[in-house]
N, C-alpha and C. Protein backbone atom coordinates (compact mmCIF):
# COMPACT_ATOMS: atom_id res chain seq x y z
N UNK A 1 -34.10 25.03 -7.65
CA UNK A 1 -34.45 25.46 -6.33
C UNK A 1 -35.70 26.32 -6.42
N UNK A 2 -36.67 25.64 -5.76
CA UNK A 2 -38.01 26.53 -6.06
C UNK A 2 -38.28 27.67 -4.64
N UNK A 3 -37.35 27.44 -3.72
CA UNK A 3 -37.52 28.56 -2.78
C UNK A 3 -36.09 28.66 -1.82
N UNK A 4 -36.71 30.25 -1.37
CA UNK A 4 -35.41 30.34 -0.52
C UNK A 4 -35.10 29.36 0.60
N UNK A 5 -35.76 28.72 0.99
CA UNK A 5 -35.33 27.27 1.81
C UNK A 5 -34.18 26.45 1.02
N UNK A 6 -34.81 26.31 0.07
CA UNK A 6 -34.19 25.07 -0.81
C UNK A 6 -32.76 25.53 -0.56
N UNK A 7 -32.78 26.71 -1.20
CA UNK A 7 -31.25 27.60 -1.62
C UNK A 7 -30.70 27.46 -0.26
N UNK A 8 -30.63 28.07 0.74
CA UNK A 8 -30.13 27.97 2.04
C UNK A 8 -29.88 26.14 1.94
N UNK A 9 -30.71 25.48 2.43
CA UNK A 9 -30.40 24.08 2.43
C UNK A 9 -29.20 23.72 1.54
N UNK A 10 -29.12 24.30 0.01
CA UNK A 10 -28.05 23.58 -0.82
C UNK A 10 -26.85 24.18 0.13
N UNK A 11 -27.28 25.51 0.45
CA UNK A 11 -25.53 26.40 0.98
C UNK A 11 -25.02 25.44 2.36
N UNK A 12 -25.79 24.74 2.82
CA UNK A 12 -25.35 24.24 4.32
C UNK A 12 -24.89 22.72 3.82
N UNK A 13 -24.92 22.17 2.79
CA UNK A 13 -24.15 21.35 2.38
C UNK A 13 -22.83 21.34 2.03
N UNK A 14 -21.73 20.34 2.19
CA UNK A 14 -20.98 19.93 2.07
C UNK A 14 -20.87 19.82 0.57
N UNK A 15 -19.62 20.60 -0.67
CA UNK A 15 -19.53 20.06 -1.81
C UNK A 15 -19.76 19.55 -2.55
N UNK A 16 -19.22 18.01 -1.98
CA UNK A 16 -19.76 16.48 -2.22
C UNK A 16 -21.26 16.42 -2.15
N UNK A 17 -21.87 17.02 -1.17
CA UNK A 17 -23.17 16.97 -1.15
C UNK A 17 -24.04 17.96 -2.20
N UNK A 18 -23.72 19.04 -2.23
CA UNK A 18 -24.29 19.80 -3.46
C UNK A 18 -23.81 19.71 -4.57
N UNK A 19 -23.34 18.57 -5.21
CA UNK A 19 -22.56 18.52 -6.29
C UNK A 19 -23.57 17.11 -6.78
N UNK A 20 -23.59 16.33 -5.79
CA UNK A 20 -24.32 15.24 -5.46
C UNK A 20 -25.88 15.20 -5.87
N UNK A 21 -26.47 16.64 -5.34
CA UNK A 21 -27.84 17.23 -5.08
C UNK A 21 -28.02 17.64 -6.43
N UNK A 22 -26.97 18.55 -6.85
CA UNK A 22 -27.38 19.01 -8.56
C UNK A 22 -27.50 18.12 -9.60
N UNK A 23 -26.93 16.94 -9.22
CA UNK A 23 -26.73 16.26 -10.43
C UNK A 23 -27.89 14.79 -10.32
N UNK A 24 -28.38 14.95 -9.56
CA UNK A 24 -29.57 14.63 -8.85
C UNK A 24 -30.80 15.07 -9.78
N UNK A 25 -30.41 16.75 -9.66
CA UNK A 25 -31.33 17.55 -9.98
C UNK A 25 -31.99 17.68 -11.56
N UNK A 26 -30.16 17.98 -11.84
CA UNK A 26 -30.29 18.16 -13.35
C UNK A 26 -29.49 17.61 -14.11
N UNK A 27 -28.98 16.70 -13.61
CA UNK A 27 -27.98 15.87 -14.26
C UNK A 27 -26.66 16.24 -15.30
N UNK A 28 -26.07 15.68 -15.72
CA UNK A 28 -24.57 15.67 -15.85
C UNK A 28 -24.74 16.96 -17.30
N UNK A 29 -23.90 17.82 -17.48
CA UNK A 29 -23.58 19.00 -18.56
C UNK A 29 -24.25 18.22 -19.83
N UNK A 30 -24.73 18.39 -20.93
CA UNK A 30 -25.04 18.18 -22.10
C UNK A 30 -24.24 18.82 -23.08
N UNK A 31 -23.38 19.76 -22.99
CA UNK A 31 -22.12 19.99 -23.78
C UNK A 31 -20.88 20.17 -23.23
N UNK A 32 -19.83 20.62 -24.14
CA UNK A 32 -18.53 21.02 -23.52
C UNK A 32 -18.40 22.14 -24.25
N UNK A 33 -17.77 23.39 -23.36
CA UNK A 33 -17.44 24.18 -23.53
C UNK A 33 -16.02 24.25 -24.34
N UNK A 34 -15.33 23.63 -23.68
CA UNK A 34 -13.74 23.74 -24.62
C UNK A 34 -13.77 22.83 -26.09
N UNK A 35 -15.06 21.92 -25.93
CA UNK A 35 -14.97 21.36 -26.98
C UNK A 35 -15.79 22.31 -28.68
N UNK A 36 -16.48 22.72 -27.70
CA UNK A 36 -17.20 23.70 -28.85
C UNK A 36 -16.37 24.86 -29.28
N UNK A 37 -15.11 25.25 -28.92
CA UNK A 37 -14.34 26.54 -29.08
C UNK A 37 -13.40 25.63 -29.74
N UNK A 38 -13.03 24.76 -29.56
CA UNK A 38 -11.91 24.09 -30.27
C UNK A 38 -12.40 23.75 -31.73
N UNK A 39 -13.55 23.60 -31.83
CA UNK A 39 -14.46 23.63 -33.41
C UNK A 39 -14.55 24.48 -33.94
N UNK A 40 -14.91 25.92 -33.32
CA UNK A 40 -14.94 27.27 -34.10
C UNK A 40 -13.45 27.48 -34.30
N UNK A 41 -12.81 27.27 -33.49
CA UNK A 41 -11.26 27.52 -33.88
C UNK A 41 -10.71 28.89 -32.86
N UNK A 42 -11.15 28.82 -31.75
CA UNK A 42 -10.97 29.82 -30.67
C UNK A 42 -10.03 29.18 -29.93
């Protein structure tokens, strides 16, 4: 989000829609969290 427009705009979306928009944006996680703790042994 390069401005406070943008940001407002994501907030007036619907879930589905900002979930939609991010992954759009920046696409799907590149790690897992539970998977990396389950390796250290946490």
């Amino acid at each position: 989000m390069t401005s406070y427009k943008d940001y407002l705009d994501l907030l007036s979306k619907t879930y589905e829609g900002a979930v939609d928009f991010l992954l759009q944006k920046y696409g799907p996680a590149q790690d897992d969290y539970y998977r990396e703790n389950h390796i250290i042994g946490l």
